[in-house]
PDB file of N, CA and C in Angstrom:
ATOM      1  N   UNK A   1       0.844  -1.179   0.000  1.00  0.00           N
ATOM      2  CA  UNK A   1       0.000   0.000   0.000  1.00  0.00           C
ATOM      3  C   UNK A   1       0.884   1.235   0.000  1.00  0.00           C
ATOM      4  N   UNK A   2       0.642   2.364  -0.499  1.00  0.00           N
ATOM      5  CA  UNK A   2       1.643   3.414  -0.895  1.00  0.00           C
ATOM      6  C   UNK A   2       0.779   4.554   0.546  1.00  0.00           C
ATOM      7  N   UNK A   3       1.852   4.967   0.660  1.00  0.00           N
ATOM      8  CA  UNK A   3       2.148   5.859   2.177  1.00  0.00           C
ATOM      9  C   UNK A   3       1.205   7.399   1.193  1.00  0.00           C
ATOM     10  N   UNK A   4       0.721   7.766   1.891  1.00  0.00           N
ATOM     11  CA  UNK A   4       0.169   9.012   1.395  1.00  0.00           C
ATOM     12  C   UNK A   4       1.067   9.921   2.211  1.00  0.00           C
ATOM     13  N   UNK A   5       1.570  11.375   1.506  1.00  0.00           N
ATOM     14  CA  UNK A   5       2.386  12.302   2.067  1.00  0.00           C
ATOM     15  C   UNK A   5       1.507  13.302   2.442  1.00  0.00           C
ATOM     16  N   UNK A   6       1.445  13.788   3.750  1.00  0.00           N
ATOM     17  CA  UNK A   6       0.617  15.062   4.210  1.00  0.00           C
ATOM     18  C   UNK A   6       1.217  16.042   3.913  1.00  0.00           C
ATOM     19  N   UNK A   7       0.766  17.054   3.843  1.00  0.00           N
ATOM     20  CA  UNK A   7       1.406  18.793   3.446  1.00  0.00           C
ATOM     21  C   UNK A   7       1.391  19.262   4.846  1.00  0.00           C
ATOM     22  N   UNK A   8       1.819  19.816   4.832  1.00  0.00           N
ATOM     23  CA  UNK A   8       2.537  20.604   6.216  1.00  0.00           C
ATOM     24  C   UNK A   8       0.877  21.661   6.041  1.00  0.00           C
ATOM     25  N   UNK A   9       1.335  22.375   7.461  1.00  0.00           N
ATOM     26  CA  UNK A   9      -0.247  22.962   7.692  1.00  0.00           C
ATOM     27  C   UNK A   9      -0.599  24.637   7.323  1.00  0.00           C
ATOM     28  N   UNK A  10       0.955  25.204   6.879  1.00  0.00           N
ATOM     29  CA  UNK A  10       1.096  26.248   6.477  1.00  0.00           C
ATOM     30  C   UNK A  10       0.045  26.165   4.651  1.00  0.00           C
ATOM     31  N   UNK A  11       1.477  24.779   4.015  1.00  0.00           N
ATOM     32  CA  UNK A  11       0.715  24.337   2.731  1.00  0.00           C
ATOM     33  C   UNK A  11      -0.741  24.012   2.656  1.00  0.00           C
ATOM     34  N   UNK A  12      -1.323  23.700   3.734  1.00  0.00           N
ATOM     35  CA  UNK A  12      -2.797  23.338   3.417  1.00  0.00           C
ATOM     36  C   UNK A  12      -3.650  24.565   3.582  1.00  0.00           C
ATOM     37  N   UNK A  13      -3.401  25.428   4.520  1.00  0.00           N
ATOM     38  CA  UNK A  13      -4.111  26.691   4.541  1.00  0.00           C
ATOM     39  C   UNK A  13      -4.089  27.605   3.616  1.00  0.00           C
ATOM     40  N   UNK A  14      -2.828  27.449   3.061  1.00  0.00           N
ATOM     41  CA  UNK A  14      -2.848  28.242   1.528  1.00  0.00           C
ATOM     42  C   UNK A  14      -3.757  27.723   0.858  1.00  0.00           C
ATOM     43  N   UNK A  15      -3.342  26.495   0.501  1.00  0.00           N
ATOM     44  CA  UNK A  15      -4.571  25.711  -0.413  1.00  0.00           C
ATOM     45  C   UNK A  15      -6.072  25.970  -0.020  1.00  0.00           C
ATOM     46  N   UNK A  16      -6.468  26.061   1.517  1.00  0.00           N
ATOM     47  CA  UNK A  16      -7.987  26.836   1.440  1.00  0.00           C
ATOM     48  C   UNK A  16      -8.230  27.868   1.237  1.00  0.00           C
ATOM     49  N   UNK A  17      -7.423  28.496   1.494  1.00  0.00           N
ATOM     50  CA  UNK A  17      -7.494  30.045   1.215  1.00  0.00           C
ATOM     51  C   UNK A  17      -7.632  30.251   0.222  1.00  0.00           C
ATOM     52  N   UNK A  18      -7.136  29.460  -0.976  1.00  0.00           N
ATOM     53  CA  UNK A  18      -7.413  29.625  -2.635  1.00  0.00           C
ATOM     54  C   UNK A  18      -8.195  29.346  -3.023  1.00  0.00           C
ATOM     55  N   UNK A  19      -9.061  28.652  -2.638  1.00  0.00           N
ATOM     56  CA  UNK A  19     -10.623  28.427  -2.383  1.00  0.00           C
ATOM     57  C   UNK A  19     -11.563  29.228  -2.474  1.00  0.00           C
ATOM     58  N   UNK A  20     -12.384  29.300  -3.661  1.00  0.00           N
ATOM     59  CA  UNK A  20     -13.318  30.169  -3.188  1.00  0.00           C
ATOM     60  C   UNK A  20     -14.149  30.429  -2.092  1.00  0.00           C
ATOM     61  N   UNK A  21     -14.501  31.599  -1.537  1.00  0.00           N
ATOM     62  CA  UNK A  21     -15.415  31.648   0.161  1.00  0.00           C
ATOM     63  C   UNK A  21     -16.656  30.671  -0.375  1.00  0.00           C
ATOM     64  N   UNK A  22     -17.096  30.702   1.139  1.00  0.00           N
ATOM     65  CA  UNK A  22     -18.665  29.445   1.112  1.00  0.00           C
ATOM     66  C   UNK A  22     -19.030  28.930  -0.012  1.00  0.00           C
ATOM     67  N   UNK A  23     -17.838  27.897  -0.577  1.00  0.00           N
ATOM     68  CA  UNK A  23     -18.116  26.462  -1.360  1.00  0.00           C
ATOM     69  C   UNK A  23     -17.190  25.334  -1.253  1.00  0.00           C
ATOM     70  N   UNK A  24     -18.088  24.367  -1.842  1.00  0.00           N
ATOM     71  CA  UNK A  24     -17.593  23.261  -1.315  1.00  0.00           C
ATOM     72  C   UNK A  24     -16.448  22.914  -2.067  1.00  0.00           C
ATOM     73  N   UNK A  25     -15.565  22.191  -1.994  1.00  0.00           N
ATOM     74  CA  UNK A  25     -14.335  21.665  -2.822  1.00  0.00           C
ATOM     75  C   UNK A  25     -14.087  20.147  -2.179  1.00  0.00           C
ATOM     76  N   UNK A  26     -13.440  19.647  -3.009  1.00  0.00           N
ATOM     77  CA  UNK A  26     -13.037  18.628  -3.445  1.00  0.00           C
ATOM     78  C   UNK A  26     -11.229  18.944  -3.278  1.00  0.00           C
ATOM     79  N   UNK A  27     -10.566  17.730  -2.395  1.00  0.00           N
ATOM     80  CA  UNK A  27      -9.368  18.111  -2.188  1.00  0.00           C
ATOM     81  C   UNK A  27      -8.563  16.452  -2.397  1.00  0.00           C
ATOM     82  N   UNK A  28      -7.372  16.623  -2.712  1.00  0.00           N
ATOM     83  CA  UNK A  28      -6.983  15.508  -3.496  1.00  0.00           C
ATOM     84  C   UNK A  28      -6.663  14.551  -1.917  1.00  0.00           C
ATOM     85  N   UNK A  29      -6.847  13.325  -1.802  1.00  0.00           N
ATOM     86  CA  UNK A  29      -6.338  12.414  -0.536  1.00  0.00           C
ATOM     87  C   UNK A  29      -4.760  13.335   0.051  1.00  0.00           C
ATOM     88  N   UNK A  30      -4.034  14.001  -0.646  1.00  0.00           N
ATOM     89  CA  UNK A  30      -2.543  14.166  -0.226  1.00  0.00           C
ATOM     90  C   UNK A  30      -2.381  15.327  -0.028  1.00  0.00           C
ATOM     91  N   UNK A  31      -3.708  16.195   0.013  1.00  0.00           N
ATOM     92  CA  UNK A  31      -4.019  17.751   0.188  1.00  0.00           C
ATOM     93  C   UNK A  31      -3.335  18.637  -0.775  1.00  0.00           C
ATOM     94  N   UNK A  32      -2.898  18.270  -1.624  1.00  0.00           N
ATOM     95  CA  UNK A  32      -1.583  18.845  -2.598  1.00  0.00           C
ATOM     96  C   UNK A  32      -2.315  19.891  -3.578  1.00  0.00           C
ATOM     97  N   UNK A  33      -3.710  19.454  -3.483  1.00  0.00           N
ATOM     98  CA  UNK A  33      -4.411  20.237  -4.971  1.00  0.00           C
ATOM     99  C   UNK A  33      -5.931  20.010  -5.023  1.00  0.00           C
ATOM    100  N   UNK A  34      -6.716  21.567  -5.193  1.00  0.00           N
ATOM    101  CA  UNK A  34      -7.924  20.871  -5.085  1.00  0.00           C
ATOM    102  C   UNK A  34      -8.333  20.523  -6.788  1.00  0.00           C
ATOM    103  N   UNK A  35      -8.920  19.843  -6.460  1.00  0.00           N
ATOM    104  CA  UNK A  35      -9.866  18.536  -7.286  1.00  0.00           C
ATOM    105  C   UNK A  35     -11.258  19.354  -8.328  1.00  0.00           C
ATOM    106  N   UNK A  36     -12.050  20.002  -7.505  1.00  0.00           N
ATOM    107  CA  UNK A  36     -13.360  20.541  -8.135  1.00  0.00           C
ATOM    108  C   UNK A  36     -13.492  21.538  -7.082  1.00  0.00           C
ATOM    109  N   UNK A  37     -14.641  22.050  -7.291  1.00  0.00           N
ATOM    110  CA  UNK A  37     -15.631  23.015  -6.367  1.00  0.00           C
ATOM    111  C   UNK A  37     -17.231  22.626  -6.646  1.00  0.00           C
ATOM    112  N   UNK A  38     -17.975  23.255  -6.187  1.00  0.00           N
ATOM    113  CA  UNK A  38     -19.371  23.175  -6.217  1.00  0.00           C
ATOM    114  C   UNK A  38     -20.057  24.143  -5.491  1.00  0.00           C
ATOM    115  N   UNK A  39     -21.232  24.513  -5.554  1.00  0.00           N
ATOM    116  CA  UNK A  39     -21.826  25.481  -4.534  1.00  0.00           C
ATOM    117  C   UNK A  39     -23.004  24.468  -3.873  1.00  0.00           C
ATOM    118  N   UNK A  40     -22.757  23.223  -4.119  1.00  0.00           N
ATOM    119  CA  UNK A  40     -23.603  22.253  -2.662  1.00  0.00           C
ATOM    120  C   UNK A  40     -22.426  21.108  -3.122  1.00  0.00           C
ATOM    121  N   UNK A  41     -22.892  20.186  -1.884  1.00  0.00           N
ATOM    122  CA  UNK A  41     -21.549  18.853  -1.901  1.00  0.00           C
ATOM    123  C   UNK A  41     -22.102  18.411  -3.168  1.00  0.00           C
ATOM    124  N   UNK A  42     -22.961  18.138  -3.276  1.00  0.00           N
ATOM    125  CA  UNK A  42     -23.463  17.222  -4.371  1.00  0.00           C
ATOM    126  C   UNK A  42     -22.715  17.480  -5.820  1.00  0.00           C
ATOM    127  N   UNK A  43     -23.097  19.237  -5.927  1.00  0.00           N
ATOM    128  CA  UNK A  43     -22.702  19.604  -7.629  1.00  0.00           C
ATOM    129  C   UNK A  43     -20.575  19.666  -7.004  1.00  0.00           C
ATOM    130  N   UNK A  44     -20.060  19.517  -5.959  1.00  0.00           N
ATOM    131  CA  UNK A  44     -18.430  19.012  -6.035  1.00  0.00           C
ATOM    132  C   UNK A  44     -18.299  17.778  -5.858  1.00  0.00           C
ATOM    133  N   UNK A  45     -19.057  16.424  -5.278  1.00  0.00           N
ATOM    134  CA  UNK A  45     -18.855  15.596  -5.461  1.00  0.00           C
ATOM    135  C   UNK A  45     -18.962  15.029  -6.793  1.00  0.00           C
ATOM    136  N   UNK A  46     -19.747  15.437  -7.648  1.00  0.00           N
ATOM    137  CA  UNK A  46     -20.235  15.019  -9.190  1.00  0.00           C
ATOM    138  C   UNK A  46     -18.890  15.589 -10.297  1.00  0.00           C
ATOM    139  N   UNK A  47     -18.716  17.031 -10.077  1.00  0.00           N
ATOM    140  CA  UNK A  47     -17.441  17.047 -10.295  1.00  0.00           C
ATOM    141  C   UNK A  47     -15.844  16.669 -10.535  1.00  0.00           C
ATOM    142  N   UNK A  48     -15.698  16.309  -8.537  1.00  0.00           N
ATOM    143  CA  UNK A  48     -14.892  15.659  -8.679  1.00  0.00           C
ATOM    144  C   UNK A  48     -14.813  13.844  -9.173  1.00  0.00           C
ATOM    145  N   UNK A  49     -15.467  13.563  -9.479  1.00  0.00           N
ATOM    146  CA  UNK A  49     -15.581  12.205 -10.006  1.00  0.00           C
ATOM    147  C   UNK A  49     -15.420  12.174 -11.173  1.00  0.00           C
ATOM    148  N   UNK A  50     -15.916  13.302 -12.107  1.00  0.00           N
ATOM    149  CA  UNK A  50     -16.081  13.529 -13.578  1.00  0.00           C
ATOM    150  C   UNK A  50     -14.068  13.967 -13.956  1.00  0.00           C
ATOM    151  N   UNK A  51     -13.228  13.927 -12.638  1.00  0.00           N
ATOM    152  CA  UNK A  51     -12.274  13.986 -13.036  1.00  0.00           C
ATOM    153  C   UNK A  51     -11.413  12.716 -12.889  1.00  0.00           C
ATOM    154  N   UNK A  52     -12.303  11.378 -12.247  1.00  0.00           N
ATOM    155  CA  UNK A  52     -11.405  10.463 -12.199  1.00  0.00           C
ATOM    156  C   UNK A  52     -10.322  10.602 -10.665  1.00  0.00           C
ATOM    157  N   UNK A  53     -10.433  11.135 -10.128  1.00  0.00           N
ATOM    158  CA  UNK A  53      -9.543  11.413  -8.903  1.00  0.00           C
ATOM    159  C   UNK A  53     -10.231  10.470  -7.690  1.00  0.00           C
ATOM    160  N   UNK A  54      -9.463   9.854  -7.138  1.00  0.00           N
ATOM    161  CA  UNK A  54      -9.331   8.705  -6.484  1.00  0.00           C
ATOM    162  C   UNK A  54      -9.258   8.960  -4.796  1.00  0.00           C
ATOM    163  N   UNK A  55      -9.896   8.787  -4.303  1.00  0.00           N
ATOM    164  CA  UNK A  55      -9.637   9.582  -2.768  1.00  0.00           C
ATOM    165  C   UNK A  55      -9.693  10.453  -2.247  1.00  0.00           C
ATOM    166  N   UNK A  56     -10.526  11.558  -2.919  1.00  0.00           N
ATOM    167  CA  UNK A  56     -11.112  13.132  -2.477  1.00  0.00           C
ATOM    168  C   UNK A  56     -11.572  12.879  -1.770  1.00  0.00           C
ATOM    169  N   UNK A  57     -11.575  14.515  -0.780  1.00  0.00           N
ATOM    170  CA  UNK A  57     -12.924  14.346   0.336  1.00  0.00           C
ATOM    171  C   UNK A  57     -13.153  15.827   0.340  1.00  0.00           C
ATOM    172  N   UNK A  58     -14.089  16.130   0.681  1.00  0.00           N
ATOM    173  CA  UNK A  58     -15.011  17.033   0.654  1.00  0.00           C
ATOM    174  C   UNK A  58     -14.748  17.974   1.700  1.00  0.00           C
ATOM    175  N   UNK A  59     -14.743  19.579   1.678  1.00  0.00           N
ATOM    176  CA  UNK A  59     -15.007  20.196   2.725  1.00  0.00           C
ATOM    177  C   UNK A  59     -15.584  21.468   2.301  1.00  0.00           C
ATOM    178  N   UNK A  60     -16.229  22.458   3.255  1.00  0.00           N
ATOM    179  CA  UNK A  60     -17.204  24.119   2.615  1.00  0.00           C
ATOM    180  C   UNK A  60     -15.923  24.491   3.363  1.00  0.00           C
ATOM    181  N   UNK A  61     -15.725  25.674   2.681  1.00  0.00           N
ATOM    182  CA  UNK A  61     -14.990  26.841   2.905  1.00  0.00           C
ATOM    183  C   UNK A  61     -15.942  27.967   3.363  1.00  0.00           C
ATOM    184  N   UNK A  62     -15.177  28.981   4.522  1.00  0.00           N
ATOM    185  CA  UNK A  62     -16.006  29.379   5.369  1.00  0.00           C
ATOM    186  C   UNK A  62     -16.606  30.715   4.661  1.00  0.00           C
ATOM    187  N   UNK A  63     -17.658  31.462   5.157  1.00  0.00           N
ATOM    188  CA  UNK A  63     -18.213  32.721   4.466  1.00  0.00           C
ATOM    189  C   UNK A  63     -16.748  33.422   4.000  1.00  0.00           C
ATOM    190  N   UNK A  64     -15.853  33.548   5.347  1.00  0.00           N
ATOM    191  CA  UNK A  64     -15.218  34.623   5.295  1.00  0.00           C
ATOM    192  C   UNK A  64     -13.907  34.132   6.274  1.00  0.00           C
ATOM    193  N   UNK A  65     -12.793  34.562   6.129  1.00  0.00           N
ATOM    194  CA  UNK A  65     -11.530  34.001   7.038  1.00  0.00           C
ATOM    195  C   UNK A  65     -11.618  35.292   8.272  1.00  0.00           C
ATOM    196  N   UNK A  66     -11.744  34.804   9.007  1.00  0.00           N
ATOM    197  CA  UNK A  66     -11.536  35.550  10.467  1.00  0.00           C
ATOM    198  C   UNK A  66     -10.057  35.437  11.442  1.00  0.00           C
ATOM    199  N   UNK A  67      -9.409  36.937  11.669  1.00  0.00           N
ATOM    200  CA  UNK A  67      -8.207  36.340  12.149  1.00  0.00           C
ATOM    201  C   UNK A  67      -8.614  35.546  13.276  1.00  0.00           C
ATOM    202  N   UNK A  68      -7.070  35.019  13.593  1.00  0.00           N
ATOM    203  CA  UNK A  68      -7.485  34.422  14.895  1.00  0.00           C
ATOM    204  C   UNK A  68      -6.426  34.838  16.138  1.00  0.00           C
ATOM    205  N   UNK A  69      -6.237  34.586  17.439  1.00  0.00           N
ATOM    206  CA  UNK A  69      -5.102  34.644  17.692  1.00  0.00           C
ATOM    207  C   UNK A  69      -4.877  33.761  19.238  1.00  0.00           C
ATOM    208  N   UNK A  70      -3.527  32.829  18.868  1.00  0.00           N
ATOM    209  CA  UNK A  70      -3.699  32.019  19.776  1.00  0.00           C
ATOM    210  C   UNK A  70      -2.624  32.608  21.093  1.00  0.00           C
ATOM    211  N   UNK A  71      -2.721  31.929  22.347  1.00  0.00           N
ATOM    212  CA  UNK A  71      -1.605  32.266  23.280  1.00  0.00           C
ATOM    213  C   UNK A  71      -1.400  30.582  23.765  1.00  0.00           C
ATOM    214  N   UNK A  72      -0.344  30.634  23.886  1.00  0.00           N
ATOM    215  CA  UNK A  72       0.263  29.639  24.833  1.00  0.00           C
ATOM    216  C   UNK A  72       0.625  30.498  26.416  1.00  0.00           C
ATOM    217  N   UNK A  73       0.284  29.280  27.270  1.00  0.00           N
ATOM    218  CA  UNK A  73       0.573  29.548  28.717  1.00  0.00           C
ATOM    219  C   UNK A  73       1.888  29.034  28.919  1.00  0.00           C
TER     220      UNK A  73
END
């Protein structure tokens, strides 16, 4: 079975961020690249299938990115 490589978490937030706001996408199993979009799961799941891509999963991107800010104790 072949090891899937995760993207570091800087690389994946870029990748949502390129995302259009509030829709759904389609993201490749290795987070490397998204796949489709849709404006319901349904019309990105149909999508991403119509590309043959093997192990997507689905997530909505939010209205809007809100900073955030964390503290450590």
């Amino acid at each position: 079975m072949e090891s899937i490589k995760k993207p570091v978490a800087s690389q994946r937030l870029e990748l949502l961020r390129s995302a259009p706001m509030n829709t759904w996408i389609a993201m490749s199993a290795d987070e490397s690249h998204i796949v489709a979009t849709g404006s319901t799961f349904m019309e990105a799941d149909e999508a991403a299938k119509k590309t043959g891509e093997e192990g997507y999963f689905l997530t909505k991107t939010p209205n809007s990115w809100l900073p955030r800010a964390m503290r450590t104790i």
